[in-house]
Protein backbone atom coordinates (compact mmCIF):
# COMPACT_ATOMS: atom_id res chain seq x y z
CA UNK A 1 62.52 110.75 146.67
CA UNK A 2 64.54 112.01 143.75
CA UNK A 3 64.16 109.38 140.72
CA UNK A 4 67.89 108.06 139.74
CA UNK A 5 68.62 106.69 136.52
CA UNK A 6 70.63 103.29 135.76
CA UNK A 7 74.05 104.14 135.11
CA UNK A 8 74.36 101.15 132.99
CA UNK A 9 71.12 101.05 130.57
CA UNK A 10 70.64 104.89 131.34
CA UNK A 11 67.04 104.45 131.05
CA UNK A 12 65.04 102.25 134.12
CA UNK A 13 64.27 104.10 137.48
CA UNK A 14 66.39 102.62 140.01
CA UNK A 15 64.54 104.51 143.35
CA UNK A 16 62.68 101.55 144.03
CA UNK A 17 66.11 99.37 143.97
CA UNK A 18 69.27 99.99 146.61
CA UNK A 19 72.38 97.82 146.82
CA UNK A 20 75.04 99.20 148.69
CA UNK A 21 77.94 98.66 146.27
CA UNK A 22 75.50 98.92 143.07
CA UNK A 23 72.49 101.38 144.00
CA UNK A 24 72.74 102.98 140.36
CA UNK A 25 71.88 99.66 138.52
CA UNK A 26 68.24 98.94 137.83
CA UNK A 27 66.71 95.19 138.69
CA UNK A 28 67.28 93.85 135.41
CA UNK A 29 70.91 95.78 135.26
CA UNK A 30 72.08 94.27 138.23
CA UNK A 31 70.23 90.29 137.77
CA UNK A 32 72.76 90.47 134.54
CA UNK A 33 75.48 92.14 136.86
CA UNK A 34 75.15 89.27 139.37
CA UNK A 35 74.90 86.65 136.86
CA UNK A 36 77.74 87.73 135.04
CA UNK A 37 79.86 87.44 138.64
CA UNK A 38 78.69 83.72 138.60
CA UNK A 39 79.82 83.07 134.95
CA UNK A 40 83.03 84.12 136.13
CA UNK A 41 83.51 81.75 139.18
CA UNK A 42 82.86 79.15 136.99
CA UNK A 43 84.61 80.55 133.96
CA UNK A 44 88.13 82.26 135.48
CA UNK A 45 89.91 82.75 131.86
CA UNK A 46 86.87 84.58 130.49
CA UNK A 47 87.47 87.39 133.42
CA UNK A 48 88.34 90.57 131.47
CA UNK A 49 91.10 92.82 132.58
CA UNK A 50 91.34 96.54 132.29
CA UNK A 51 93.62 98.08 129.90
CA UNK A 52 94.90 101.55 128.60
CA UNK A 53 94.72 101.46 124.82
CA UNK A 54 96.48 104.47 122.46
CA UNK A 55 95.04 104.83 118.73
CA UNK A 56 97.02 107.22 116.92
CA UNK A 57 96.10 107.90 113.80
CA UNK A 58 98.44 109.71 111.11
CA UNK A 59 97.30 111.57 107.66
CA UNK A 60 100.23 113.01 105.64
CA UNK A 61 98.63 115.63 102.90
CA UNK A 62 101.17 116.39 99.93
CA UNK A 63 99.64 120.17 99.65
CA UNK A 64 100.19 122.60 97.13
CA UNK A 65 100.62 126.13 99.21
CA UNK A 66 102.09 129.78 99.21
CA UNK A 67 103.72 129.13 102.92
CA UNK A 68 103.69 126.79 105.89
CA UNK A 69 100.94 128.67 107.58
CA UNK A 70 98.42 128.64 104.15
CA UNK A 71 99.80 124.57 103.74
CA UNK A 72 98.49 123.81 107.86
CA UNK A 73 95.34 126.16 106.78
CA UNK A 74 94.73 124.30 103.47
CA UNK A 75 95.16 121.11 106.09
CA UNK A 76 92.77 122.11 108.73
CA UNK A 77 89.91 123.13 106.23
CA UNK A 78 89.69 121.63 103.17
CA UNK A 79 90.90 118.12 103.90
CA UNK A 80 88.84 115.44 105.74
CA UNK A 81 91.27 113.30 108.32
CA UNK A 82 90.58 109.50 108.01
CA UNK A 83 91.60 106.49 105.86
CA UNK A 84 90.07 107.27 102.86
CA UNK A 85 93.12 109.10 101.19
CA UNK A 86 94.40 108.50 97.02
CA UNK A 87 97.97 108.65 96.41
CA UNK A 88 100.31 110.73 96.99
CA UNK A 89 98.56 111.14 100.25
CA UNK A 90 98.60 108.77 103.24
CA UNK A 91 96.82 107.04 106.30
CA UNK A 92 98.33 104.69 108.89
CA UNK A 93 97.70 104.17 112.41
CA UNK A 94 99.47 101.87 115.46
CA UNK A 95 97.56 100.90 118.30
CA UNK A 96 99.00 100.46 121.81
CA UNK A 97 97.42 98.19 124.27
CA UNK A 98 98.96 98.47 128.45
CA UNK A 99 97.61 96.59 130.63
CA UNK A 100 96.26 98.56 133.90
């Protein structure tokens, strides 16, 4: 029988453990799986919901450069893209949330 791995811990055997809905969870994957299901019956509000979430992030680079190809050059290899940026340069970001 060919040995499956837990799709949820990614490391415990699950050939010795079938469930028709969850046959990739190991034992221990799917006692927290089922007790998790309870929690909710009990516990309606704490049910989490499935949503579509946009991050976009936005660096703007005053560069110094001969032309607008050498400036997106300059931009693509010598500068690092995150939030650590000194003045004049900037970082900001907006993040969308949709629910599903």
């Amino acid at each position: 029988m060919e040995k499956l791995i837990c799709a949820n811990c990614g490391t415990k055997d699950t050939t010795e453990f079938r469930n028709d809905a969850l046959w990739d969870l190991c034992v221990d994957c799917y006692k927290s799986w089922l007790e998790h299901e309870e929690y909710l019956k009990v516990n309606p509000d704490e049910k989490t919901r499935n949503y579509y979430v946009t991050v976009t992030q936005t660096n703007n680079f005053h560069i110094e450069a001969k032309n607008e190809d050498d400036a997106k050059r300059i931009a693509l290899e010598d500068y690092i893209w995150d939030e650590h940026q000194t003045y004049p340069n900037t970082y900001s970001y907006k993040i969308n949330a949709v629910k599903n």
